[in-house]
C-alpha atoms as a PDB file:
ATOM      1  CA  UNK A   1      -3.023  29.649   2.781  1.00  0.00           C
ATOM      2  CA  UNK A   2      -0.789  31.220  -0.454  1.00  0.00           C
ATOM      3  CA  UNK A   3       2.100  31.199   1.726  1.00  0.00           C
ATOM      4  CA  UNK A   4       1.675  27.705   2.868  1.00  0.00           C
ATOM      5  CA  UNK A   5       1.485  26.651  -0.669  1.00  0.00           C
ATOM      6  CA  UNK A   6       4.525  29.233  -1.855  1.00  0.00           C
ATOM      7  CA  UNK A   7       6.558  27.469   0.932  1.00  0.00           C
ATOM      8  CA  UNK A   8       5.567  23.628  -0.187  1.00  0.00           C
ATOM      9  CA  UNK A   9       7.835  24.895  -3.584  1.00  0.00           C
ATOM     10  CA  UNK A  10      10.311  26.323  -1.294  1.00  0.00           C
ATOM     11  CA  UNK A  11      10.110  22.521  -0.130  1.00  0.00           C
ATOM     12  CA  UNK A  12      10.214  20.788  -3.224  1.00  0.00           C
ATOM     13  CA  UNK A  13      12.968  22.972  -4.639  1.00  0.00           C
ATOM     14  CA  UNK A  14      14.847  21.806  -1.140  1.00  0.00           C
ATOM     15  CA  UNK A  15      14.447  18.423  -2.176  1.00  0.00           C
ATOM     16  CA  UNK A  16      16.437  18.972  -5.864  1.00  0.00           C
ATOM     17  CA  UNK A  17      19.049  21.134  -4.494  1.00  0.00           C
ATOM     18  CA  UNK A  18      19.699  18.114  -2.157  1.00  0.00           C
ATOM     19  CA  UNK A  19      20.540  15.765  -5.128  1.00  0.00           C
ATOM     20  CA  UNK A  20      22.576  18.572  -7.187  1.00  0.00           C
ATOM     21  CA  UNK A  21      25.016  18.420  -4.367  1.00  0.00           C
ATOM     22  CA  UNK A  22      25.535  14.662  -4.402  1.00  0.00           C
ATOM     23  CA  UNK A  23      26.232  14.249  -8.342  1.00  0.00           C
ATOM     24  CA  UNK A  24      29.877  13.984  -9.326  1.00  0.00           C
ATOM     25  CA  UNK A  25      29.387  16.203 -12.760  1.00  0.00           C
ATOM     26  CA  UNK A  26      28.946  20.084 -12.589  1.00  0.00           C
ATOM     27  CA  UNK A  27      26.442  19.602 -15.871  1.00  0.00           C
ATOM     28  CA  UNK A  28      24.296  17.460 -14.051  1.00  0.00           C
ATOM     29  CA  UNK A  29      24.405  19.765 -10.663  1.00  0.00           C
ATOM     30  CA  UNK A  30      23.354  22.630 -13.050  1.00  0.00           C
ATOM     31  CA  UNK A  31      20.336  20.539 -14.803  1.00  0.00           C
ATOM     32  CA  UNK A  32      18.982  19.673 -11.175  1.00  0.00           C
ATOM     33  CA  UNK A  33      19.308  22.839 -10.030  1.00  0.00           C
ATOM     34  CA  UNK A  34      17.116  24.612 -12.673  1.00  0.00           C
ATOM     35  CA  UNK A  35      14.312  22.351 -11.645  1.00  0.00           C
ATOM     36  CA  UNK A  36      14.961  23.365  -8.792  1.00  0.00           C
ATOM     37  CA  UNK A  37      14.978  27.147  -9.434  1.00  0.00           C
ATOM     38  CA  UNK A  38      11.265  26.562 -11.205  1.00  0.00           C
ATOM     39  CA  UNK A  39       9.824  25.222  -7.724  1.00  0.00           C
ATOM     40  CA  UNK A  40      11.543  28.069  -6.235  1.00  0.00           C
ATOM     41  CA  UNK A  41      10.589  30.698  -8.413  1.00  0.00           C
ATOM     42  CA  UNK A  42       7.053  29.481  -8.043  1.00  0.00           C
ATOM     43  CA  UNK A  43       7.372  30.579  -4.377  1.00  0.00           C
ATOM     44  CA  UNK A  44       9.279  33.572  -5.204  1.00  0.00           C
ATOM     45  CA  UNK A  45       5.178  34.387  -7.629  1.00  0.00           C
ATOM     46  CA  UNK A  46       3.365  33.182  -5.009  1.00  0.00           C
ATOM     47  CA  UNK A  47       4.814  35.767  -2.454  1.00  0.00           C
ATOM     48  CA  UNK A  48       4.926  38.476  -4.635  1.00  0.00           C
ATOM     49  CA  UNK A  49       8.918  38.837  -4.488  1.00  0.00           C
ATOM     50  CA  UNK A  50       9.654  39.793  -8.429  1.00  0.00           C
ATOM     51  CA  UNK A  51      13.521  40.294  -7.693  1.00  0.00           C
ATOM     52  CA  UNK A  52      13.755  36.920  -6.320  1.00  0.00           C
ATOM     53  CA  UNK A  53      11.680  35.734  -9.136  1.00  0.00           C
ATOM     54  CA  UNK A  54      13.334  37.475 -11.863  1.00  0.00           C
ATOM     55  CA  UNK A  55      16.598  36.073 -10.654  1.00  0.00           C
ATOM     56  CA  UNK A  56      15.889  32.619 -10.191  1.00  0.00           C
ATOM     57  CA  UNK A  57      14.826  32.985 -13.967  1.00  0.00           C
ATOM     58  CA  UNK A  58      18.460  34.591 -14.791  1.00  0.00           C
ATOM     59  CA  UNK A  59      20.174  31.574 -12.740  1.00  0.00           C
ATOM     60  CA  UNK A  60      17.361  28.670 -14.779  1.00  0.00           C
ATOM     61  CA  UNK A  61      18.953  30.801 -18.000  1.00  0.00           C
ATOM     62  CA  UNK A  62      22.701  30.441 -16.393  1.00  0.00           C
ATOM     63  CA  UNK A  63      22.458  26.615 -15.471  1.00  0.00           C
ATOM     64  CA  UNK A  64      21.013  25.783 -19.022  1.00  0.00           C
ATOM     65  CA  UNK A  65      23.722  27.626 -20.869  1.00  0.00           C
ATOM     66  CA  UNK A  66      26.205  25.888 -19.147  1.00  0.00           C
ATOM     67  CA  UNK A  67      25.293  22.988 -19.700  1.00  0.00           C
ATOM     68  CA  UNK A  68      26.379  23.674 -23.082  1.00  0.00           C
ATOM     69  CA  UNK A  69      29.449  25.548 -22.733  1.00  0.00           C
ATOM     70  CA  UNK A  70      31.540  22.624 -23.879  1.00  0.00           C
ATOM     71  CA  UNK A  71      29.712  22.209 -27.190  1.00  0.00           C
ATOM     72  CA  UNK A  72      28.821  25.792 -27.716  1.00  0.00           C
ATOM     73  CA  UNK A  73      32.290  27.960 -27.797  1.00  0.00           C
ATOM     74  CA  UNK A  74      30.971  31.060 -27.565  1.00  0.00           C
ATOM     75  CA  UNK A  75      30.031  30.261 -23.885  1.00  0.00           C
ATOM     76  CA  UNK A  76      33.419  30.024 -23.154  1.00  0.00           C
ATOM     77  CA  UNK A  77      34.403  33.089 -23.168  1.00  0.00           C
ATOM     78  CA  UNK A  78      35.475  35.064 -20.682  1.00  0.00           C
ATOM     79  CA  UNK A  79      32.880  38.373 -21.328  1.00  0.00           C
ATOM     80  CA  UNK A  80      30.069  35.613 -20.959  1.00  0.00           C
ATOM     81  CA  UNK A  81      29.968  35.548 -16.938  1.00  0.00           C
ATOM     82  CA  UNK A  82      29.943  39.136 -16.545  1.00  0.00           C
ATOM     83  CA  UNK A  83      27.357  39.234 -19.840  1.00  0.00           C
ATOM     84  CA  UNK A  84      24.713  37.247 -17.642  1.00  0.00           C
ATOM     85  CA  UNK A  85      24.729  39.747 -14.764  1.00  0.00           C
ATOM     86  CA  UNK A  86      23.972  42.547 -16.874  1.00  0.00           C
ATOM     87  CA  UNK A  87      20.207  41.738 -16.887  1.00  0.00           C
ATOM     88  CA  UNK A  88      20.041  41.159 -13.296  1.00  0.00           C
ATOM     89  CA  UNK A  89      21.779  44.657 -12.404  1.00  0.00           C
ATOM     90  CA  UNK A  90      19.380  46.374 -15.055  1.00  0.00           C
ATOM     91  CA  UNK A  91      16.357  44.788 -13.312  1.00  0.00           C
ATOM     92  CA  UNK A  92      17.827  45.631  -9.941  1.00  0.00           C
ATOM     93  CA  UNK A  93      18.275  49.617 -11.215  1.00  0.00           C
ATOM     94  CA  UNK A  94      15.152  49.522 -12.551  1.00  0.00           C
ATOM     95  CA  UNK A  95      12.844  47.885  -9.898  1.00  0.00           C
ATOM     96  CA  UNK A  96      15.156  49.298  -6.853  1.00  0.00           C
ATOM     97  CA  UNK A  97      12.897  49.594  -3.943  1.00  0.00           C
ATOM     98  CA  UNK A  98      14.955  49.180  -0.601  1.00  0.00           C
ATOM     99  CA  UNK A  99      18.483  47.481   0.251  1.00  0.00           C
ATOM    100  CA  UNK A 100      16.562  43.992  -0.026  1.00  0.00           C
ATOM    101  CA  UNK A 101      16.689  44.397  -3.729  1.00  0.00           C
ATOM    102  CA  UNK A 102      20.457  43.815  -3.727  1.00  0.00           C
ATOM    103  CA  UNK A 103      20.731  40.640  -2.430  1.00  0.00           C
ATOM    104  CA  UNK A 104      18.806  38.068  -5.431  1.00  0.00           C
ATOM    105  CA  UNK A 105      21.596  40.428  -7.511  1.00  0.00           C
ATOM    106  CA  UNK A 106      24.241  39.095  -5.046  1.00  0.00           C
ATOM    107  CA  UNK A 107      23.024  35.610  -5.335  1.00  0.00           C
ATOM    108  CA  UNK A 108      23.151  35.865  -9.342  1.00  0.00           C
ATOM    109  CA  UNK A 109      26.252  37.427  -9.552  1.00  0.00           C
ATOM    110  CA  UNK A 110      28.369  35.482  -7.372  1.00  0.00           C
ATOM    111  CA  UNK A 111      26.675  32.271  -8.010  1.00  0.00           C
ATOM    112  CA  UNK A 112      27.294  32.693 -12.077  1.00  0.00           C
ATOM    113  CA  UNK A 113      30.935  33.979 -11.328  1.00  0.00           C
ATOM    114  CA  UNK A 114      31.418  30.746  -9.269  1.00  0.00           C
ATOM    115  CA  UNK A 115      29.932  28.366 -11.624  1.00  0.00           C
ATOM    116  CA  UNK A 116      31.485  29.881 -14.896  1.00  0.00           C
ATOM    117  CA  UNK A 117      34.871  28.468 -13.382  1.00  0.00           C
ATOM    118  CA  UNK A 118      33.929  24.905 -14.020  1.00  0.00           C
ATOM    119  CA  UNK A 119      35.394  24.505 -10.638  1.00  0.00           C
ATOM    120  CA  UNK A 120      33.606  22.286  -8.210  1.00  0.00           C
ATOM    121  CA  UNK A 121      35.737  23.667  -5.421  1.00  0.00           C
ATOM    122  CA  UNK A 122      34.856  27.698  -6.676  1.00  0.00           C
ATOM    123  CA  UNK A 123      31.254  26.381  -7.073  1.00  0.00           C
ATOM    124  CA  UNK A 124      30.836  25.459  -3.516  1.00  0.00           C
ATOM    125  CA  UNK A 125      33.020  28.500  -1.961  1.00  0.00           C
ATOM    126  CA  UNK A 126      30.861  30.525  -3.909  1.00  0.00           C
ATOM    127  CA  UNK A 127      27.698  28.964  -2.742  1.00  0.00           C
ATOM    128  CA  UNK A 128      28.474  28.832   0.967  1.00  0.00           C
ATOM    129  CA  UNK A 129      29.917  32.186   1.071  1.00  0.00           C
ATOM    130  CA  UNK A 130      27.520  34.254  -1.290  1.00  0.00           C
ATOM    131  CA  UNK A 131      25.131  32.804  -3.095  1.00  0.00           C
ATOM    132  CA  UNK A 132      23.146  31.115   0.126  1.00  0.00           C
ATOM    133  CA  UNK A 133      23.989  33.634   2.460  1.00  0.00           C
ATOM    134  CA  UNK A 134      22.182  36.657   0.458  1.00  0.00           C
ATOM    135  CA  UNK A 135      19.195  34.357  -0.769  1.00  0.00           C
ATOM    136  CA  UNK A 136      18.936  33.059   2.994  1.00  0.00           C
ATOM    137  CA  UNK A 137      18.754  36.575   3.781  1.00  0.00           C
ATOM    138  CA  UNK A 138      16.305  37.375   1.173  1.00  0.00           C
ATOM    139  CA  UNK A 139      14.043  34.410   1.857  1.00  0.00           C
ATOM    140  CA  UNK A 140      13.786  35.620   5.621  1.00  0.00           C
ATOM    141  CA  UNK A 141      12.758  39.002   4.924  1.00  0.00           C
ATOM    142  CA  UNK A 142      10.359  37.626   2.116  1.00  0.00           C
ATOM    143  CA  UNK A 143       8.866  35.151   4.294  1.00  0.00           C
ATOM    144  CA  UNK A 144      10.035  32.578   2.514  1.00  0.00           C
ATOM    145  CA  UNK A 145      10.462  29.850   5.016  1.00  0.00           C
ATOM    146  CA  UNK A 146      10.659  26.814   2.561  1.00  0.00           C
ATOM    147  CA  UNK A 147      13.923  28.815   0.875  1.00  0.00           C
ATOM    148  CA  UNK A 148      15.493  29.400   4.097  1.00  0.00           C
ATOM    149  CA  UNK A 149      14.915  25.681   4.489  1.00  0.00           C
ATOM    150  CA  UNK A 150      16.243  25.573   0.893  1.00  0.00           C
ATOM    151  CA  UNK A 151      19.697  27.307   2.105  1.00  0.00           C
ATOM    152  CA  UNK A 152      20.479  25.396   4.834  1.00  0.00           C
ATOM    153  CA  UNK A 153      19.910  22.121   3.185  1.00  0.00           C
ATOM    154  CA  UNK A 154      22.316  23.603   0.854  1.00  0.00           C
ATOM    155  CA  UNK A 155      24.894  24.495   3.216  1.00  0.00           C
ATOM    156  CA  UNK A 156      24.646  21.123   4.941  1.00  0.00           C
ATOM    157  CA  UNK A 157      24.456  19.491   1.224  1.00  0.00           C
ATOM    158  CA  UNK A 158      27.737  21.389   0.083  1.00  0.00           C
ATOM    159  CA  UNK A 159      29.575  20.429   3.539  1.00  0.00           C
ATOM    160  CA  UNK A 160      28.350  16.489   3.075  1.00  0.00           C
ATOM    161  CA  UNK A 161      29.871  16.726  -0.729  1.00  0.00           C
ATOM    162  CA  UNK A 162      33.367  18.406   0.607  1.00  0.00           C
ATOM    163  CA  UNK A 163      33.676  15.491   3.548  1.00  0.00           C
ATOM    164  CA  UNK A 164      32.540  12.815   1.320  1.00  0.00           C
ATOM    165  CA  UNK A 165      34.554  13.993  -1.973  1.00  0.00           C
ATOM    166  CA  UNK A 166      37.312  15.573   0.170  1.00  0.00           C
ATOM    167  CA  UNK A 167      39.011  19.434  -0.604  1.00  0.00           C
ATOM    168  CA  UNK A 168      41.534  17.868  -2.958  1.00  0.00           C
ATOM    169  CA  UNK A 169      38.543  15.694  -4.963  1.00  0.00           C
ATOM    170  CA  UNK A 170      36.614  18.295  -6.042  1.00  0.00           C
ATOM    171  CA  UNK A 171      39.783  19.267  -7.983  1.00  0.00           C
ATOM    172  CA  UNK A 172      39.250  16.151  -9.835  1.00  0.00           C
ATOM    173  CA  UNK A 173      38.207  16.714 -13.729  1.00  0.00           C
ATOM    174  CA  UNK A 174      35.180  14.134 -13.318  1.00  0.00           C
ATOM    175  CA  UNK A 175      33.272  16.500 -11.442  1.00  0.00           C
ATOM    176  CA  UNK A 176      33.391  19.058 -15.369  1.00  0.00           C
ATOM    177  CA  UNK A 177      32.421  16.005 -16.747  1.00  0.00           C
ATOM    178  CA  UNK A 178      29.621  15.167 -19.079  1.00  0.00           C
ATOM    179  CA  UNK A 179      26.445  13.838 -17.531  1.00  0.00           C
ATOM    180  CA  UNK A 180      24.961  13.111 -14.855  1.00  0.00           C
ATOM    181  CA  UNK A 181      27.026  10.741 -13.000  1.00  0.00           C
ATOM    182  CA  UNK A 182      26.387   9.364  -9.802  1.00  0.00           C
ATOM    183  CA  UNK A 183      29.053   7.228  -6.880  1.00  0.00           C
ATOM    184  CA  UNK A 184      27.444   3.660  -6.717  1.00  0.00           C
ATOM    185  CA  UNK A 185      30.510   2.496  -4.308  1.00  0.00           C
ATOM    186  CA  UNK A 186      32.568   1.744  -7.180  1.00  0.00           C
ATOM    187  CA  UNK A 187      32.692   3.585 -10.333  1.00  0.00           C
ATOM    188  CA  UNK A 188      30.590   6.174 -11.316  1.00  0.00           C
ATOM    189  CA  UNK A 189      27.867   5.915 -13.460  1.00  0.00           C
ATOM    190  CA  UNK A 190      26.201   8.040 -16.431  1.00  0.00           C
ATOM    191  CA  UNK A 191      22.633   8.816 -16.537  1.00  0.00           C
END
């Protein structure tokens, strides 16, 4: 029964990854995405996977931050990406059980090396060729069907946002903008 319930966040956190893909502003990605870390770090308790669960706190920690890196300076620089890792390689060291414990390090690392660029484009490289890969990985071995769900909504989600934003528009400065701001069919809006 646990795991049925642990998978219904792996669900729920499917459903706000979903959105964070479809907004046009990387601030309002990163909000969505930290609500959606909560659901799935409430799978990642429920299973009894603490390096998944410890990380998804480090990336909830990572998305918030950013969200402020514009009015807080000292976000910006360049020691601050590397900073954030620090406590995810200590836990790993610490905690290090098997080869499984390296990949919610993976996820962390890559995915706060890709963000940090304020770089829709790096963002989504990053998160089709690290970040979901190693938690997709993860989730399997955990038993953590509703992440693997999570993953591959994310995969599809990223590929939807490249085809309907094209290569060249996520190189457009909108998507660093402030906000949450979403396509209505003409110009965006803020939220």
């Amino acid at each position: 029964m646990i795991h049925i319930i642990a998978n219904g966040f792996g669900v729920l956190s499917t459903l706000c990854f979903i959105a964070s893909f479809q907004v046009k502003s990387n601030k309002g990605l990163y909000l969505i995405q930290s609500v959606a870390n909560v659901f799935y770090g409430i799978q990642f308790y429920l299973l009894g996977a603490t390096g998944g669960l410890f990380n998804m706190g480090m990336q909830i920690v990572r998305n918030l931050l950013l969200c402020r890196k514009e009015e807080w300076k000292w976000l910006q620089h360049p020691a601050m990406a590397p900073l954030l890792c620090v406590p995810s390689l200590i836990y790993m060291i610490i905690t290090w059980n098997s080869l499984l414990d390296l990949l919610p390090f993976i996820a962390m690392t890559v995915g706060t090396f890709g963000y940090w660029t304020d770089s829709a484009k790096k963002l989504r490289i990053a998160e089709l060729f690290g970040v979901s890969p190693a938690w997709m990985t993860y989730d399997l071995i955990e038993g953590a069907y509703g992440g693997v769900l999570n993953e591959l909504v994310i995969l599809a989600s990223i590929v939807f946002s490249i085809i309907r934003f094209g290569w060249k528009g996520l190189d457009d400065p909108s998507f660093a903008g402030k906000g949450l701001q979403i396509t209505t069919g003409g110009e965006p809006c803020l939220e």
